[in-house]
Protein backbone atom coordinates (compact mmCIF):
# COMPACT_ATOMS: atom_id res chain seq x y z
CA UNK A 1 -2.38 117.46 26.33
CA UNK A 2 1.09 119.03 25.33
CA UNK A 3 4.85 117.87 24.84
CA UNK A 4 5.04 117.78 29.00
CA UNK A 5 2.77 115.30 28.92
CA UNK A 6 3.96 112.99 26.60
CA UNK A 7 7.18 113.63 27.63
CA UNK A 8 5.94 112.05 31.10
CA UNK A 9 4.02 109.18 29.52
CA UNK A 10 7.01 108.03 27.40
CA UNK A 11 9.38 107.56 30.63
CA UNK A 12 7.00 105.80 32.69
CA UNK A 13 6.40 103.31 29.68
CA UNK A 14 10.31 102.89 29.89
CA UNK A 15 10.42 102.28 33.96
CA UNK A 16 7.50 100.49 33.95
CA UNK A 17 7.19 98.53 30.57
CA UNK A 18 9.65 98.41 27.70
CA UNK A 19 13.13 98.06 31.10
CA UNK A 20 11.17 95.00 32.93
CA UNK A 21 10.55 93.39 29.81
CA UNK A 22 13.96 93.66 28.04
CA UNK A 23 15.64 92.45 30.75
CA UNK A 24 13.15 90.23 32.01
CA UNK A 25 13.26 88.36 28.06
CA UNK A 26 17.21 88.48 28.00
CA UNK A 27 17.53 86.93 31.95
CA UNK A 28 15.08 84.03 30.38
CA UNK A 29 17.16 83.64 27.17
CA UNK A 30 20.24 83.24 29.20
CA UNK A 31 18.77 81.24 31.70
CA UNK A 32 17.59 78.71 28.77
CA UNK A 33 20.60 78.86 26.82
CA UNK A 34 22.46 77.84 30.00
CA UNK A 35 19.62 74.96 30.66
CA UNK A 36 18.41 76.24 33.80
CA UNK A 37 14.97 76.51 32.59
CA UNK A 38 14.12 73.56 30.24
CA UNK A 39 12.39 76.16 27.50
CA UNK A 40 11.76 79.68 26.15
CA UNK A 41 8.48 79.74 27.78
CA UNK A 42 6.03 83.02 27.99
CA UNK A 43 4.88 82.19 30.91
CA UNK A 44 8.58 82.70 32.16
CA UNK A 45 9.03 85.88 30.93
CA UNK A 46 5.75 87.14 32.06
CA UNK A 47 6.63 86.28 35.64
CA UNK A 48 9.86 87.55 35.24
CA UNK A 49 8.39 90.74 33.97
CA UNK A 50 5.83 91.12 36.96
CA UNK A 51 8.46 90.54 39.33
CA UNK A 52 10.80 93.34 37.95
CA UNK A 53 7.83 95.56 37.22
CA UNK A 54 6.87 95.12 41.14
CA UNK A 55 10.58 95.86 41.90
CA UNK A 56 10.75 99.08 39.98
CA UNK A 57 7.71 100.36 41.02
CA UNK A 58 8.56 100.00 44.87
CA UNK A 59 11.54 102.25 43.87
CA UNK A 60 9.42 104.65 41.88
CA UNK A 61 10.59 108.25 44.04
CA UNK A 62 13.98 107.60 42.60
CA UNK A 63 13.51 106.90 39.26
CA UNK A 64 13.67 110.81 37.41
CA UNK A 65 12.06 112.09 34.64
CA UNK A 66 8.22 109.64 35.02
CA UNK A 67 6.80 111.68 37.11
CA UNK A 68 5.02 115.53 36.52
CA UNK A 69 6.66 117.32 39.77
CA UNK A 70 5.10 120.62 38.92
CA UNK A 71 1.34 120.12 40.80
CA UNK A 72 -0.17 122.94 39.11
CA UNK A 73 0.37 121.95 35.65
CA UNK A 74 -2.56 121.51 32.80
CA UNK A 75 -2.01 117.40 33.12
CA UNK A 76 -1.73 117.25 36.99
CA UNK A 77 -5.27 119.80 37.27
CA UNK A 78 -7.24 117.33 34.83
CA UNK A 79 -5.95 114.41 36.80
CA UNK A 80 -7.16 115.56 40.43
CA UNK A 81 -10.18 117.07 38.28
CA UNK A 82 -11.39 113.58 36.99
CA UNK A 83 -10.36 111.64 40.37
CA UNK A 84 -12.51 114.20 42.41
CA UNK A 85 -15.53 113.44 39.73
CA UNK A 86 -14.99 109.70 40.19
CA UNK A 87 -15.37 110.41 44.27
CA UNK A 88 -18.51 112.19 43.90
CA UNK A 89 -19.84 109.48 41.75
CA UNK A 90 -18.91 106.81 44.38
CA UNK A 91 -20.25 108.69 47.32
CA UNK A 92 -23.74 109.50 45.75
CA UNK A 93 -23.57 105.59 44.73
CA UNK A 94 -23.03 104.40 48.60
CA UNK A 95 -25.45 106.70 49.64
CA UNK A 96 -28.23 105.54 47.42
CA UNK A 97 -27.72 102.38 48.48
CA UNK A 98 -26.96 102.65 52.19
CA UNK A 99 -27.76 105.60 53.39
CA UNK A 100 -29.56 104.45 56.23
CA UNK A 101 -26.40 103.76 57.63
CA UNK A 102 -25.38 107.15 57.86
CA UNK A 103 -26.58 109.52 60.41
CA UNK A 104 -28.57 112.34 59.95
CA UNK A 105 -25.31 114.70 60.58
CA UNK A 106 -23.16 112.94 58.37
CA UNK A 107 -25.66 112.84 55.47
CA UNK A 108 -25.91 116.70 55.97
CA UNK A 109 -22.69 117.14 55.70
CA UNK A 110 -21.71 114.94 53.23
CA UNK A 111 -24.45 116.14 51.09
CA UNK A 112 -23.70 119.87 51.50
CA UNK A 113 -19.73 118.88 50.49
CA UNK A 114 -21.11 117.05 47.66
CA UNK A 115 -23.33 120.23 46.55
CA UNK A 116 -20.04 122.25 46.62
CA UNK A 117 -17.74 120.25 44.66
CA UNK A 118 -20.59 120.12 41.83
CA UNK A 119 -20.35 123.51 42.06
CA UNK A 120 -16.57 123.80 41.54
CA UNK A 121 -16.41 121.00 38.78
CA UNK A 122 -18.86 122.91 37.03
CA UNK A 123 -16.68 126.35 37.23
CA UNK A 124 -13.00 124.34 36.75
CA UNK A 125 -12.21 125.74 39.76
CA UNK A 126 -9.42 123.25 40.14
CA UNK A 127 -8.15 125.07 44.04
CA UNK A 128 -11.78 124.54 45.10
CA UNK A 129 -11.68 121.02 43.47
CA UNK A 130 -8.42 119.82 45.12
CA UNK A 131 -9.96 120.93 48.59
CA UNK A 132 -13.16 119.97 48.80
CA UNK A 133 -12.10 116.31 47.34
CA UNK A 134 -9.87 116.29 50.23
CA UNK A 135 -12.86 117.09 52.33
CA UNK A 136 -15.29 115.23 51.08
CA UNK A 137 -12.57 111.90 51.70
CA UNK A 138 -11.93 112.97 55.13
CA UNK A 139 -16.20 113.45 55.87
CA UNK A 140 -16.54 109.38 53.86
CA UNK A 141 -13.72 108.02 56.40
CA UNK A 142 -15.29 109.66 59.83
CA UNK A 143 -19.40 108.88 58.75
CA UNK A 144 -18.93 105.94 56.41
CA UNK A 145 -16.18 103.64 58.05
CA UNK A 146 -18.15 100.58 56.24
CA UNK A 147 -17.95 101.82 52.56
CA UNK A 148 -13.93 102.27 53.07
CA UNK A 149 -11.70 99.76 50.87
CA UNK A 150 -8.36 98.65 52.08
CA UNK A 151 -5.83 98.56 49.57
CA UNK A 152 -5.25 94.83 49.74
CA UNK A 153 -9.28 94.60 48.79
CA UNK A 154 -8.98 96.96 46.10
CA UNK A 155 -5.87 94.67 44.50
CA UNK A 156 -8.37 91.67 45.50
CA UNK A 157 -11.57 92.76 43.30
CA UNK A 158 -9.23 93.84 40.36
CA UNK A 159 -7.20 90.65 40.24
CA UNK A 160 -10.36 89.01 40.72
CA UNK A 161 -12.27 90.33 37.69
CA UNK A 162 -9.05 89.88 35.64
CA UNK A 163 -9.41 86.47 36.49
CA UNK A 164 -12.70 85.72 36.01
CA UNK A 165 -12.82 87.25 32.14
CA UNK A 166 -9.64 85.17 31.52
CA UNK A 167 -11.22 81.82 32.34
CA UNK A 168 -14.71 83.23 30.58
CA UNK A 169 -12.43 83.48 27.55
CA UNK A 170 -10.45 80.31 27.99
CA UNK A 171 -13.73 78.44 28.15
CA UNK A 172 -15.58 79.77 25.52
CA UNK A 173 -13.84 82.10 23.54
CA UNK A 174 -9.82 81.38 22.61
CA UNK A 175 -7.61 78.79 24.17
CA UNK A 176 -3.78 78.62 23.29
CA UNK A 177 -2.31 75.84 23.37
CA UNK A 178 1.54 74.56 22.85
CA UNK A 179 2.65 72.08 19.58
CA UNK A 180 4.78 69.27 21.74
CA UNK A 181 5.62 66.94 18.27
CA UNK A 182 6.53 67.55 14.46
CA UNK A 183 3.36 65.45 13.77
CA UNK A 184 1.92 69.12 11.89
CA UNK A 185 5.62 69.93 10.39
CA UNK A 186 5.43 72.46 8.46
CA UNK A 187 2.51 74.01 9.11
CA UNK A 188 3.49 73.79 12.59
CA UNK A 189 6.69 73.40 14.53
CA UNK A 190 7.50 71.81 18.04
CA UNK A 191 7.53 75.41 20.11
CA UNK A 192 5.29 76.78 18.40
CA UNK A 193 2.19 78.00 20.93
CA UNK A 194 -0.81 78.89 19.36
CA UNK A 195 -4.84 80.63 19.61
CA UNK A 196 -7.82 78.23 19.29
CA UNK A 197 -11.06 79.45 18.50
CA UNK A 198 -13.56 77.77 20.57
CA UNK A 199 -16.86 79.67 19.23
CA UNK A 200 -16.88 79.17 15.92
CA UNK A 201 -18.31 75.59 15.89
CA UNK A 202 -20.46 76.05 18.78
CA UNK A 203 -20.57 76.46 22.10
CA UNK A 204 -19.11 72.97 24.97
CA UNK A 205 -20.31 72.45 28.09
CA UNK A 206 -16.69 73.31 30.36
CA UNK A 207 -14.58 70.59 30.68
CA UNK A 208 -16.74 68.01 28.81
CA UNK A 209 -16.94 67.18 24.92
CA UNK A 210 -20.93 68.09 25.26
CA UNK A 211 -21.81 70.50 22.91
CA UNK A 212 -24.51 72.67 23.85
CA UNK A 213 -24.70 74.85 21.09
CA UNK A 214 -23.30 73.91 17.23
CA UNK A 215 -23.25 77.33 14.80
CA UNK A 216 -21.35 75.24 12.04
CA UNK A 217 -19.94 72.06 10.82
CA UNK A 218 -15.86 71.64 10.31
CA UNK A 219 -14.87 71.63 6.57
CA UNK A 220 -12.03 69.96 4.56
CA UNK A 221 -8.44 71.27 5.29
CA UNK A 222 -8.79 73.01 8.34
CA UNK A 223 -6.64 72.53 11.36
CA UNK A 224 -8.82 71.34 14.44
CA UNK A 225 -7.88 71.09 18.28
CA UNK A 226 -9.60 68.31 19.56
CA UNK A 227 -9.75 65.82 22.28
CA UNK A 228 -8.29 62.37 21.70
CA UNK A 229 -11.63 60.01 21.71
CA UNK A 230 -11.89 56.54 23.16
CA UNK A 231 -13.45 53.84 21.69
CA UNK A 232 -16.39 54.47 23.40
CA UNK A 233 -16.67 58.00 22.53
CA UNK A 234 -16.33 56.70 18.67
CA UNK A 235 -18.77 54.11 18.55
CA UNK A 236 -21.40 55.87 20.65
CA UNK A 237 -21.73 52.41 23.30
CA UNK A 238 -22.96 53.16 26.50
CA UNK A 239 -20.57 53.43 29.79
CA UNK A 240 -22.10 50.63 30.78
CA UNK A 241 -21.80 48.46 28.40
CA UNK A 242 -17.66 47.81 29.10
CA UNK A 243 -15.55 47.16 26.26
CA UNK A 244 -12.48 45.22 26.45
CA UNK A 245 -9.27 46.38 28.21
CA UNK A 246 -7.41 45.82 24.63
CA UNK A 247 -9.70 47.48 22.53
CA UNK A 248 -9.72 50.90 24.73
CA UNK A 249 -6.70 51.04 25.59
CA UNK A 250 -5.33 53.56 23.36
CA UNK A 251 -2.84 56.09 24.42
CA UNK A 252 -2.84 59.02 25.57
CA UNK A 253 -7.14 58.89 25.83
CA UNK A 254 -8.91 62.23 26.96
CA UNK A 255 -4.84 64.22 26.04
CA UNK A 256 -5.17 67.07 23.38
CA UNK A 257 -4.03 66.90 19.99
CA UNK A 258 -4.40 68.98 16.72
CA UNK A 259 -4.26 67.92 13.30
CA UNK A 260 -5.96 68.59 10.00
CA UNK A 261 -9.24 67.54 8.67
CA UNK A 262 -9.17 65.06 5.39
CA UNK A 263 -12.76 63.65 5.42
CA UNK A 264 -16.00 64.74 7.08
CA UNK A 265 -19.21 62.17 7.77
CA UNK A 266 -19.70 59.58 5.08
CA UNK A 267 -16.68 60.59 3.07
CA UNK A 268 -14.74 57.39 2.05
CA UNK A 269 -10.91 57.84 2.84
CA UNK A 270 -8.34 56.07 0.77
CA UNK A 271 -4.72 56.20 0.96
CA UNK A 272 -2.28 54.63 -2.89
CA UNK A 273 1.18 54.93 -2.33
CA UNK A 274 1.05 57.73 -0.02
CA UNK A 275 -1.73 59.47 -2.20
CA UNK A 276 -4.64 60.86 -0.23
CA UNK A 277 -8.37 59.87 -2.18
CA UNK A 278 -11.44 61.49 -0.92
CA UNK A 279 -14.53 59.12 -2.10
CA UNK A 280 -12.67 57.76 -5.41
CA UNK A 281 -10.77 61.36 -5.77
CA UNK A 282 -7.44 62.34 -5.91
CA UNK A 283 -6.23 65.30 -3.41
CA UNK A 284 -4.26 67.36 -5.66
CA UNK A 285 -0.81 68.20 -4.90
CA UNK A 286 2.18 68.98 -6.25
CA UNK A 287 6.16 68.46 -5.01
CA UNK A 288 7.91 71.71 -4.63
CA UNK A 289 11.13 70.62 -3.19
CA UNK A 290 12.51 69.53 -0.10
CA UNK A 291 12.10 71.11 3.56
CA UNK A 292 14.55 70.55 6.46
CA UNK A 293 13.00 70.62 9.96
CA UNK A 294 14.21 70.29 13.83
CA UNK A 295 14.28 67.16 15.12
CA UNK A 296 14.65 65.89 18.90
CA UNK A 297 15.92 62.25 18.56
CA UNK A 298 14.52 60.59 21.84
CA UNK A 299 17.29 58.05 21.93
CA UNK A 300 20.46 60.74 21.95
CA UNK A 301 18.15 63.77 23.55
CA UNK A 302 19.51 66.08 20.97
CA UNK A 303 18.05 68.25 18.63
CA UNK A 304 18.77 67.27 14.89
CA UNK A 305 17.79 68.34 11.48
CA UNK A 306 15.38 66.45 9.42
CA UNK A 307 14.98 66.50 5.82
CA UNK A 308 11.96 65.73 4.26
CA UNK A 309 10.10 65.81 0.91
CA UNK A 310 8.00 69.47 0.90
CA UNK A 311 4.60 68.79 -0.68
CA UNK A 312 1.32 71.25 -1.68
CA UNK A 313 -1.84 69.97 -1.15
CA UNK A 314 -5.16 71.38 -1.75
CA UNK A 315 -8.30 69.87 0.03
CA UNK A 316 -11.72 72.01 0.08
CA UNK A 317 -11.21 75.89 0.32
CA UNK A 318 -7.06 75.35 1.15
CA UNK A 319 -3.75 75.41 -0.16
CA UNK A 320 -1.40 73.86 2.61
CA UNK A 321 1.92 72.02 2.58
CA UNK A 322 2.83 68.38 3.83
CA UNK A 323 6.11 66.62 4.01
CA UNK A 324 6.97 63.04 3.44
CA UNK A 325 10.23 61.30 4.42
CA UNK A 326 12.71 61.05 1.33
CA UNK A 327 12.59 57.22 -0.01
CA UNK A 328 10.35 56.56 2.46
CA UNK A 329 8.16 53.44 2.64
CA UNK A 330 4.91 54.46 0.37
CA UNK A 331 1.96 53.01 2.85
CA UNK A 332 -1.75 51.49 1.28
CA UNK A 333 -4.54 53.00 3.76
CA UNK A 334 -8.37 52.13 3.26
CA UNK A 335 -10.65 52.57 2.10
CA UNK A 336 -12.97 53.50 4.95
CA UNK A 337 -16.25 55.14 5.30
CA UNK A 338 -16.52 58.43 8.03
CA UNK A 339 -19.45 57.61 10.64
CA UNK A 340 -21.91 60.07 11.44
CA UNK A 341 -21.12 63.63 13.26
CA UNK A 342 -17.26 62.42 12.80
CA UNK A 343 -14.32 63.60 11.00
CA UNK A 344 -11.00 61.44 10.12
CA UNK A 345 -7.91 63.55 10.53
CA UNK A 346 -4.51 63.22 9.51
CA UNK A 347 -0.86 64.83 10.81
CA UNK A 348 0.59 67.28 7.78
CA UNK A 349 3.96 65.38 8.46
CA UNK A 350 2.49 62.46 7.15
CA UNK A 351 4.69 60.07 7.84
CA UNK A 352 5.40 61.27 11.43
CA UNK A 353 2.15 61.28 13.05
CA UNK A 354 -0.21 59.42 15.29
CA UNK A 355 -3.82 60.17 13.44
CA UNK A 356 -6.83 58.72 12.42
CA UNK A 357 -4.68 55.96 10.19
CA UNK A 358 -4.22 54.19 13.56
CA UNK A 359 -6.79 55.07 16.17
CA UNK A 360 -10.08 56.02 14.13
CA UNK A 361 -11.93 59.14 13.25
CA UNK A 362 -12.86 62.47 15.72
CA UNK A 363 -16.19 62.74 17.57
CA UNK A 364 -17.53 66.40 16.42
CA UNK A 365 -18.10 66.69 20.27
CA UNK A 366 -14.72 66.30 20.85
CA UNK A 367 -13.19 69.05 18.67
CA UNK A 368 -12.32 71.98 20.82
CA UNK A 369 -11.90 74.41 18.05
CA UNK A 370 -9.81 75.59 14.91
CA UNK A 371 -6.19 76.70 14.98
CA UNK A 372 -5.83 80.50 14.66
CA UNK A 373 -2.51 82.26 14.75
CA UNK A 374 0.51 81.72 16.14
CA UNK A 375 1.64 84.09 18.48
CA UNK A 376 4.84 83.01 20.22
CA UNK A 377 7.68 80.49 18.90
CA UNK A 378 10.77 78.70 20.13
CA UNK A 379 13.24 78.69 17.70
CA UNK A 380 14.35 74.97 18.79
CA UNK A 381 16.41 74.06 20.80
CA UNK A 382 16.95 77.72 21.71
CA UNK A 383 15.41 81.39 21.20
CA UNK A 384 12.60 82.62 19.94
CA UNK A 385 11.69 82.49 16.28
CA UNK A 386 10.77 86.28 15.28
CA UNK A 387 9.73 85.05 11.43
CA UNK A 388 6.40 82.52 12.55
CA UNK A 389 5.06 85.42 15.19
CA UNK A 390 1.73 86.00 14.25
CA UNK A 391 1.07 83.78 10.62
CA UNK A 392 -2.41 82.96 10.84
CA UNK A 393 -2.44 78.88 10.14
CA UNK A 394 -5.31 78.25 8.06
CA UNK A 395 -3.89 81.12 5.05
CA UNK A 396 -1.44 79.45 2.40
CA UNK A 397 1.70 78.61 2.66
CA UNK A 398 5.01 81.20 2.30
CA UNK A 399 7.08 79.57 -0.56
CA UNK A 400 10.33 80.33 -2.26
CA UNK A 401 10.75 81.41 -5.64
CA UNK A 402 11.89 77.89 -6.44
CA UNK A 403 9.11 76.53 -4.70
CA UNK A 404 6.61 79.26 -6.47
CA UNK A 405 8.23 77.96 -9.79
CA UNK A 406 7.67 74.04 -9.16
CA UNK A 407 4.05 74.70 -8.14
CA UNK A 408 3.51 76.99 -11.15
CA UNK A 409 4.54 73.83 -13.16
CA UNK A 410 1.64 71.90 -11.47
CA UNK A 411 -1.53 74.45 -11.65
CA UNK A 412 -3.24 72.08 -14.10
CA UNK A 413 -4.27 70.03 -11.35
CA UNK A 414 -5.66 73.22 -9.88
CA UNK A 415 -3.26 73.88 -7.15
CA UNK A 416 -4.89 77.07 -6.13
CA UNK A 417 -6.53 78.36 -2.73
CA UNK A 418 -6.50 81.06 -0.36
């Protein structure tokens, strides 16, 4: 390795990396800004990005300064070096395996070639190496035909594994997923897309709510993924056994939602005035101010801002904020009692959400996983929003200094968490 070499590696990350992407995130911007697209996605400017990238590289003999011209330098030897080593490796690999196929000429051959470039590989004999790599190519293409990969196959296999490890991980592993409402505001914002980790209650059959293996139970205060049950699903009654059109008829069945767990099996859930009580006890939490939050108002299709009272709220192990309209209506809940293997949830914009208050508690099955990080955000209605990139969701809450002061005020109701 030397300055040559880095020198090298540095312009083909601007060709073929840091150019595409720039442009590629600035076309979408301006694209969005002008409503041609209808968001800020990633997935645009990913497939912006391998469009360009594909572009670039089809003009890669005329883009300067990427490429080490000079074939005999230390970078260029190594390079040809470790490319003739992964040859040898293949060929002794195909013959192994189907040598038979071969005929008795061709195995000499190829095995004599093979003897010499061990030889040279040994000595760094990088002339030697360049040759006989050469020749041992040409010997695999006239006595092997069968073991020879077009390029469209190669592309194949390697999009193919790609492929395969992404859905692995999407099934098992991490999910993201997209926030659509303000029903989590503040924790999380419409635009905001997020990672789920799927493992760390157990293991689902794919594309069912059967678990097939359970490592741990949910806790109070965490932010769960989950499936939205039916009635069915919450009462444990047999397919068969049909319930009435009215009573399972809830919306958006089977659609994905995410909000944060309040009470876990055989907790009793009570709501005074707006006041969350977990089995006779008062959630702490303490008002630190007011928080003012995008909006979309259905009925204009405009983006607005919302104000909203700015609460912190500590359940189990963590500190979180809610909001609460200002002079809103205070609303009586409960009490109710969790059933078995379930968990009642509730939205963190409390009185903006569509939880467990109206449709009943969450199936453990049906929980997909907890909320991780964010990792890309549209700062609504336009542009991306550089301050939420990458906050992990379950830690506390960023405050002001105001807002640090007004909680300070309340830490005798033991307003502290992690």
């Amino acid at each position: 390795m030397n300055l040559r070499y880095f020198a090298y590696k540095f312009w083909y990350l601007v060709w073929f990396v840091f150019i595409p992407f720039v442009v590629s995130w600035v076309v979408i911007d301006i694209l969005d800004r002008l409503e041609v697209v209808d968001e800020f996605e990633p997935w645009y400017v990913l497939a912006f990005f391998a469009v360009l990238v594909v572009v670039v590289y089809s003009l890669r003999a005329r883009l300067p300064f990427w490429r080490d011209t000079y074939q005999d330098s230390p970078f260029n030897r190594n390079y040809r070096a470790k490319a003739a080593a992964h040859l040898l490796k293949r060929v002794e690999k195909i013959l192994d395996k189907k040598g038979y196929k071969v005929s008795e000429r061709g195995r000499t051959e190829l095995n004599t070639t093979i003897g010499s470039l061990k030889k040279a590989l040994d000595s760094e004999d990088h002339d030697r190496i360049s040759n006989l790599a050469q020749k041992l190519e040409n010997k695999c293409n006239r006595h092997m035909p069968f073991a020879r990969k077009s390029a469209a196959r190669e592309y194949f296999e390697s999009i193919g594994v790609a492929v395969l490890v992404a859905v692995f991980l999407r099934l098992f592993a991490v999910e993201a997923f997209k926030i659509p409402s303000e029903s989590m505001v503040p924790t999380l914002m419409v635009g905001d897309h997020i990672f789920v980790s799927k493992y760390l209650y157990g293991i689902s059959l794919p594309f069912t709510n059967k678990r097939l293996v359970r490592f741990s139970d949910p806790n109070h205060g965490e932010v769960v993924v989950f499936v939205k049950p039916s009635l069915q699903e919450q009462t444990g009654s047999p397919a068969a056994a049909r319930l009435p059109d009215f009573l399972d008829d809830y919306e958006m069945i089977g659609k994905d939602f995410i909000k944060r767990i309040v009470a876990l099996p055989g907790d009793s859930v009570e709501m005074r005035q707006d006041v969350l009580f977990i089995n006779e006890k008062e959630i702490p939490r303490c008002r630190v101010g007011t928080r003012t939050y995008r909006s979309l108002n259905h009925y204009r299709n405009k983006w607005e801002d919302h104000e909203g009272d700015l609460w912190v709220e500590k359940h189990g192990e963590y500190l979180y904020t809610i909001v609460e309209e200002t002079d809103g209506r205070q609303d009586d809940f409960g009490p109710i009692q969790v059933p078995d293997d379930q968990v009642f949830v509730l939205g963190d914009n409390r009185d903006n959400s569509n939880d467990s208050r109206y449709w009943g508690s969450v199936p453990f099955d049906n929980i997909k996983g907890r909320a991780g990080m964010i990792w890309w955000s549209n700062r609504r209605p336009h542009g991306f929003q550089w301050d939420r990139f990458g906050d992990f969701i379950m830690h506390a809450p960023e405050l002001t200094d105001e807002q640090q002061t007004a909680l300070g005020k309340c830490a005798m109701k033991g307003l502290t968490g992690k």
